[in-house]
Protein backbone atom coordinates (compact mmCIF):
# COMPACT_ATOMS: atom_id res chain seq x y z
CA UNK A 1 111.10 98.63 86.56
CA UNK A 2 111.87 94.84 87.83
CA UNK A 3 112.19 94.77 91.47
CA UNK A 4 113.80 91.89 92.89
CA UNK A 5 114.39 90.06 96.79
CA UNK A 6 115.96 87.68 97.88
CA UNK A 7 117.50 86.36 101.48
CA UNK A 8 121.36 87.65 101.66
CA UNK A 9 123.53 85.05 102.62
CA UNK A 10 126.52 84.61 104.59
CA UNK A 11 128.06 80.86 104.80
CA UNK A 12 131.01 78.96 103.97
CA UNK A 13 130.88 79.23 100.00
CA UNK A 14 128.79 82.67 99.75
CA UNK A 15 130.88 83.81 97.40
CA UNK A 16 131.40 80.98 95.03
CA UNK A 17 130.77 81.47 91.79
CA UNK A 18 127.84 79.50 89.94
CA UNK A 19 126.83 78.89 86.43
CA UNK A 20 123.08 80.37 86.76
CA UNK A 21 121.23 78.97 83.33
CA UNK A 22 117.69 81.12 82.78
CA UNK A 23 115.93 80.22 79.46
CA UNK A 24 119.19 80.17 76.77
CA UNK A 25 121.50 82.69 78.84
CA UNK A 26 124.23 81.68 81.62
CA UNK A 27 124.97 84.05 84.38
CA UNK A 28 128.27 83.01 86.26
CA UNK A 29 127.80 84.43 89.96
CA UNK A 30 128.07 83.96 93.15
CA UNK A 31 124.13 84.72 93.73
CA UNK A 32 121.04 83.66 91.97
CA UNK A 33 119.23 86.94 92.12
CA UNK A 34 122.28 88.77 91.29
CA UNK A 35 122.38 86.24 88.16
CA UNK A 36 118.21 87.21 87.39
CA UNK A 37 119.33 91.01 87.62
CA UNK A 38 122.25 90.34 85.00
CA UNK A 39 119.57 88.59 82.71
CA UNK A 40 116.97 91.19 82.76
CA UNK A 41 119.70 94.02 82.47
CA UNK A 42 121.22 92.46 79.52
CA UNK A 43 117.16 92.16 77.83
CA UNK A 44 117.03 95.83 78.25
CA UNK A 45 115.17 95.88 81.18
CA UNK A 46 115.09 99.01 84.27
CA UNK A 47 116.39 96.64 87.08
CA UNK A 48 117.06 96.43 91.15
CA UNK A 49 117.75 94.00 93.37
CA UNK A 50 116.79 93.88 97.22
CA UNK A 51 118.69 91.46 99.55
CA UNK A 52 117.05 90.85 102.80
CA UNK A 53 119.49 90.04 105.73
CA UNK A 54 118.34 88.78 108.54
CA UNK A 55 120.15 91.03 111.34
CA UNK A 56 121.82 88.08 112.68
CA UNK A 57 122.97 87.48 109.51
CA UNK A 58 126.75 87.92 111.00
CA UNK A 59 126.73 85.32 113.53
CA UNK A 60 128.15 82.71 111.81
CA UNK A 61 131.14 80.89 113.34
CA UNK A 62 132.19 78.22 110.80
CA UNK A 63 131.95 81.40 108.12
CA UNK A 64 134.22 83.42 110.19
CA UNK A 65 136.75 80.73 110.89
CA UNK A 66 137.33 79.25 107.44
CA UNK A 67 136.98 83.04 105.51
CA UNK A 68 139.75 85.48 105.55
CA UNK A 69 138.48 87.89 103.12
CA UNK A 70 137.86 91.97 103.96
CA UNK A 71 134.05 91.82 104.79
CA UNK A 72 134.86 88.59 107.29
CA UNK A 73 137.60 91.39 109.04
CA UNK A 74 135.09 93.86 109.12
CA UNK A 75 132.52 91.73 110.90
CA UNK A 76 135.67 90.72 113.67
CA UNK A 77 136.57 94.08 113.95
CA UNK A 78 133.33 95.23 114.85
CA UNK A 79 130.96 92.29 116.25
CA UNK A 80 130.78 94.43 119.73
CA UNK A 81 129.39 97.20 118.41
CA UNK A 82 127.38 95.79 115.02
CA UNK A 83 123.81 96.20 116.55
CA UNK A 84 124.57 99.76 117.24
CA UNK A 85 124.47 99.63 113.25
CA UNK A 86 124.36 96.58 111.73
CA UNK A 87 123.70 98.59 107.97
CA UNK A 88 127.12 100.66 108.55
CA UNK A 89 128.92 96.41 108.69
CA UNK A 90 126.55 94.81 106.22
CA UNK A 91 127.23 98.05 103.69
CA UNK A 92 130.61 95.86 102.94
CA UNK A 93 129.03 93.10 102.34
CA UNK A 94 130.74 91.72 98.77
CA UNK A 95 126.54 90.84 96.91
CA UNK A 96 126.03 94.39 98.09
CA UNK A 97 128.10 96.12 95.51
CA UNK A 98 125.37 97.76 92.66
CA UNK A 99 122.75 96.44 94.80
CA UNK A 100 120.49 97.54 97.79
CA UNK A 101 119.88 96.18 101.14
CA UNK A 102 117.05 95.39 103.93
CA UNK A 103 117.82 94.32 107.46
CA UNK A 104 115.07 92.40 109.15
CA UNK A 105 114.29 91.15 112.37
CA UNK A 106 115.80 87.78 113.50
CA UNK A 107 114.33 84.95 115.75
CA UNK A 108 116.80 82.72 117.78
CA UNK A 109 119.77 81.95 119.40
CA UNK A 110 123.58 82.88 117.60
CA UNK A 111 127.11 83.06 118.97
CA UNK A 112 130.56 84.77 118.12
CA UNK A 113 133.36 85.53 119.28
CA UNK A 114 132.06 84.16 122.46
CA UNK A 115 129.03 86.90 122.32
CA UNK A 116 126.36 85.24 122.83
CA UNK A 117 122.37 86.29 121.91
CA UNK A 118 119.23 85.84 121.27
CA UNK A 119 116.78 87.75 119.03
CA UNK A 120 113.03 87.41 119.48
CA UNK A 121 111.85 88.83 116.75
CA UNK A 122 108.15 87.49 115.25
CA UNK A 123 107.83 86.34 112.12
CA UNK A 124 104.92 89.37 111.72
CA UNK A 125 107.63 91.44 111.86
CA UNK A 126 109.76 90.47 109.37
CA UNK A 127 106.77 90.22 106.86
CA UNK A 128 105.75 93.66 107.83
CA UNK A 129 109.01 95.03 107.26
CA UNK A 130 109.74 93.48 104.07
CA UNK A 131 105.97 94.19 103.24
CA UNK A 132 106.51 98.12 103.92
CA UNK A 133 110.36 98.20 101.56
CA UNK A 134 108.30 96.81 98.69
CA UNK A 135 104.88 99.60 99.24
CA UNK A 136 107.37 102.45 99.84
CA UNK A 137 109.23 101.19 96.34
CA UNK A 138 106.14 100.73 94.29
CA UNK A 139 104.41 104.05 95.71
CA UNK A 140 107.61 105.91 94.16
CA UNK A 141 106.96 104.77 90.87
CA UNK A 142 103.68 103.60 90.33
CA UNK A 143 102.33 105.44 87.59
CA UNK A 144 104.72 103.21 85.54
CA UNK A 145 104.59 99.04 84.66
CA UNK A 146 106.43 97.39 87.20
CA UNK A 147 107.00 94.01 88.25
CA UNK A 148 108.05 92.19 91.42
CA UNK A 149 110.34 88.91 92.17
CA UNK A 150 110.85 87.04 95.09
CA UNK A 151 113.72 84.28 94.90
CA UNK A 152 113.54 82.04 97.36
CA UNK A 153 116.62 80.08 96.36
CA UNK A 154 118.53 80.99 99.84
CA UNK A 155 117.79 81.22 103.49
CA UNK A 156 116.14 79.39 106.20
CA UNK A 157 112.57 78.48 106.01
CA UNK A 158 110.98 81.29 108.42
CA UNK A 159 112.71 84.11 106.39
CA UNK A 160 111.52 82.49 102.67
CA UNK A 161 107.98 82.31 103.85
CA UNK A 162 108.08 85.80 105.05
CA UNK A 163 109.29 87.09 101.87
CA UNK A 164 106.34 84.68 100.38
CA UNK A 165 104.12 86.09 102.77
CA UNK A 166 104.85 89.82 102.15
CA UNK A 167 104.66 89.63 98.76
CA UNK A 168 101.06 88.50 99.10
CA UNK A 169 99.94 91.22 100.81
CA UNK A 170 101.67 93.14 98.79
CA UNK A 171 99.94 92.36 95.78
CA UNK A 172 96.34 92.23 97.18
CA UNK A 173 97.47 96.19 98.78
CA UNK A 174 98.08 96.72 94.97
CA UNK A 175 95.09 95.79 93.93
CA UNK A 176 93.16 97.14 96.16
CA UNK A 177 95.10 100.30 95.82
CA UNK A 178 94.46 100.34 91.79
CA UNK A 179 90.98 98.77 91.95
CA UNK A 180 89.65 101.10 88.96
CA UNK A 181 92.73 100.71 87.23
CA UNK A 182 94.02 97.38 86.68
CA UNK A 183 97.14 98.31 84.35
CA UNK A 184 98.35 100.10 87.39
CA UNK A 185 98.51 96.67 89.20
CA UNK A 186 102.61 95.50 88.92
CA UNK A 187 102.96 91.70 88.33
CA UNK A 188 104.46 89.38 91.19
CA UNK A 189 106.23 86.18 90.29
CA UNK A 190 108.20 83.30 92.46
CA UNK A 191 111.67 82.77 91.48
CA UNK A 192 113.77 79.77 92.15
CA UNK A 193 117.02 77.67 91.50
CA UNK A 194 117.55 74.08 91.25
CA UNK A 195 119.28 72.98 94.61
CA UNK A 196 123.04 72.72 94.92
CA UNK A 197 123.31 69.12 96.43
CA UNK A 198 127.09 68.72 96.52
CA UNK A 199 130.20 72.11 97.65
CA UNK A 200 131.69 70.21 94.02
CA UNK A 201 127.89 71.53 91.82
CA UNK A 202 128.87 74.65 89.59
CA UNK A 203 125.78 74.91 87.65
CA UNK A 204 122.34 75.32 88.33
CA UNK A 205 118.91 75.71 85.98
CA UNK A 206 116.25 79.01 87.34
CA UNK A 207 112.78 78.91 87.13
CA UNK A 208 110.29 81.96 86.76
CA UNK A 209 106.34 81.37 87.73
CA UNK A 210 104.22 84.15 88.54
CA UNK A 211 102.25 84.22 91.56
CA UNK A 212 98.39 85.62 91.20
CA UNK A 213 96.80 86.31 94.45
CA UNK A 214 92.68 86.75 95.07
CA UNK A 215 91.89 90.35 97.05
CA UNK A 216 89.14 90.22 99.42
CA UNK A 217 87.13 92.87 101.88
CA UNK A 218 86.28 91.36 105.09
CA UNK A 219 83.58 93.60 107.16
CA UNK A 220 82.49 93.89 110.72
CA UNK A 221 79.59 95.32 109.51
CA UNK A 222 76.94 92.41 109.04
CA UNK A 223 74.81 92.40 105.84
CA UNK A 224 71.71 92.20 108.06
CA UNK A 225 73.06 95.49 109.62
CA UNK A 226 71.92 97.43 106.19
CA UNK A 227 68.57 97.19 105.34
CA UNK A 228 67.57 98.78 102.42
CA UNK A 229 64.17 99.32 103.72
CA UNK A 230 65.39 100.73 107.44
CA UNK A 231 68.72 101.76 106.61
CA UNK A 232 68.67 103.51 109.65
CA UNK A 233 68.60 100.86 112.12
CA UNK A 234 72.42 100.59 112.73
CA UNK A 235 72.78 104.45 112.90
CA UNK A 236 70.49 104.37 115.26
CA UNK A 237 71.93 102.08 117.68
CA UNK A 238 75.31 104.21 117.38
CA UNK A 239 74.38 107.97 117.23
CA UNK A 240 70.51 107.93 119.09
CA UNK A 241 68.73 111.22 118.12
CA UNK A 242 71.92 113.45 116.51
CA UNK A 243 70.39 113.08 113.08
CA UNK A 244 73.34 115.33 111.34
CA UNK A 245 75.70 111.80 112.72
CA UNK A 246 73.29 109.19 111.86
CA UNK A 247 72.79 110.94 107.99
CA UNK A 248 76.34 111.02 107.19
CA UNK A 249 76.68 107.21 108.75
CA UNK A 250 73.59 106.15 107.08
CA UNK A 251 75.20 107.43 103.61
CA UNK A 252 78.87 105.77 104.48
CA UNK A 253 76.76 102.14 105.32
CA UNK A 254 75.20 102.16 101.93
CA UNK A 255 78.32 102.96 100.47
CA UNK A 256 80.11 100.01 101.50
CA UNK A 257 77.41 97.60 101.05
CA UNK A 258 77.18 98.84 97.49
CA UNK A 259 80.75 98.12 97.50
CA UNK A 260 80.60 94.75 98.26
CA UNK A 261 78.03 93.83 95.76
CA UNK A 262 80.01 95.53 93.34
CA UNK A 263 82.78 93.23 94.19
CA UNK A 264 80.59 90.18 93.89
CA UNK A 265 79.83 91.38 90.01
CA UNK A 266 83.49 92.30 89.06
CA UNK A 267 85.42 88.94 90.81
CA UNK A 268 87.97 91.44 92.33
């Protein structure tokens, strides 16, 4: 299975279509990772794409004011009550259709309809919750090859490095995860499109690189803290004379120092 995010939009042209090029196939859409999905699909490939809206996605003046289609209704129709359940609005969203959805924290100030508000959201949170969509996906299905995608062809610059962000922890929680089995590990790769400098450009070139990220243990146990001769010492300090304790902490500490130096030989 391909798993793919990217950043929903909502803007002036969000539904204009575009003449995606990847490798020797065109994909005319209105989306790049809606045009990526198309191209796998068509290769044969298991396939599903993510979009990531930011919950403020709506707030969007100029969008409202120069679209008159049925999603733009919806959103007027509803702005008072769209945080109550801002999934039930963005369900109509038009790049929804075949396609699932993630609604993230937003940071900042917005306004419509003369409603004004601010969301103070942390970027944390958005990488967390993007973070947990893509364990809870892979978890379902990870006896089988899988691979993951991140475009980062659309939205602002806090939500793209979030999705950047969560897909590196994601793959060092993989790895970690599968450390005996490395086949079990799914691939991660960047995706991008080249910029649309002009409302006139209909075509743009994508590019595919995959992303490799180093996993790492850190400890708060010291390496002086296990001494192979007095392996004791620590336990110890913690558990005084309950020897049953100090025994069973005594096997955990040489346990993860063995660990570690097993992670110096293999590169992890």
């Amino acid at each position: 299975m391909k798993f793919i995010y990217q950043i929903g939009r909502f803007d002036t042209n969000y539904t204009k279509s575009i003449n995606f090029k990847i490798d020797n196939m065109s994909c005319q859409c209105s989306l790049s990772s809606i045009a990526l999905k198309q191209y796998f699909e068509q290769n044969g490939h298991k396939t599903k794409l993510i979009l990531v809206y930011p919950v403020s996605i709506i707030y969007n003046e100029n969008a409202v004011k120069n679209i008159n289609d049925e999603f733009v209704q919806i959103i007027i129709k509803n702005v008072d009550s769209y945080l109550d359940n801002p999934n039930q609005i963005l369900n109509s969203h038009p790049h929804n259709k075949d396609n699932d959805f993630l609604v993230v924290h937003s940071i900042g100030k917005y306004k419509l309809n003369n409603i004004e508000i601010e969301f103070q959201g942390t970027f944390d949170d958005i990488v967390l919750e993007i973070l947990c969509d893509m364990v809870e996906r892979y978890l379902e299905i990870k006896s089988e090859p899988n691979e993951f995608y991140v475009d980062i062809s659309s939205g602002h610059n806090i939500y793209i490095s979030a999705l950047l962000e969560a897909l590196k922890h994601f793959s060092i929680f993989c790895q970690l995860l599968n450390w005996e089995n490395k086949n079990l590990r799914p691939k991660t790769y960047v995706v991008f499109s080249e910029p649309l400098m002009s409302p006139s450009t209909n075509e743009a070139q994508m590019y595919i690189k995959e992303s490799e990220f180093k996993a790492f243990f850190s400890s708060p146990v010291k390496k002086d803290d296990i001494d192979i001769n007095n392996s004791n010492r620590l336990a110890k300090r913690i558990y005084y004379e309950d020897r049953e304790k100090k025994t069973r902490l005594i096997k955990s500490l040489l346990i993860l120092g063995l660990s570690f130096q097993l992670l110096e030989i293999i590169h992890l």
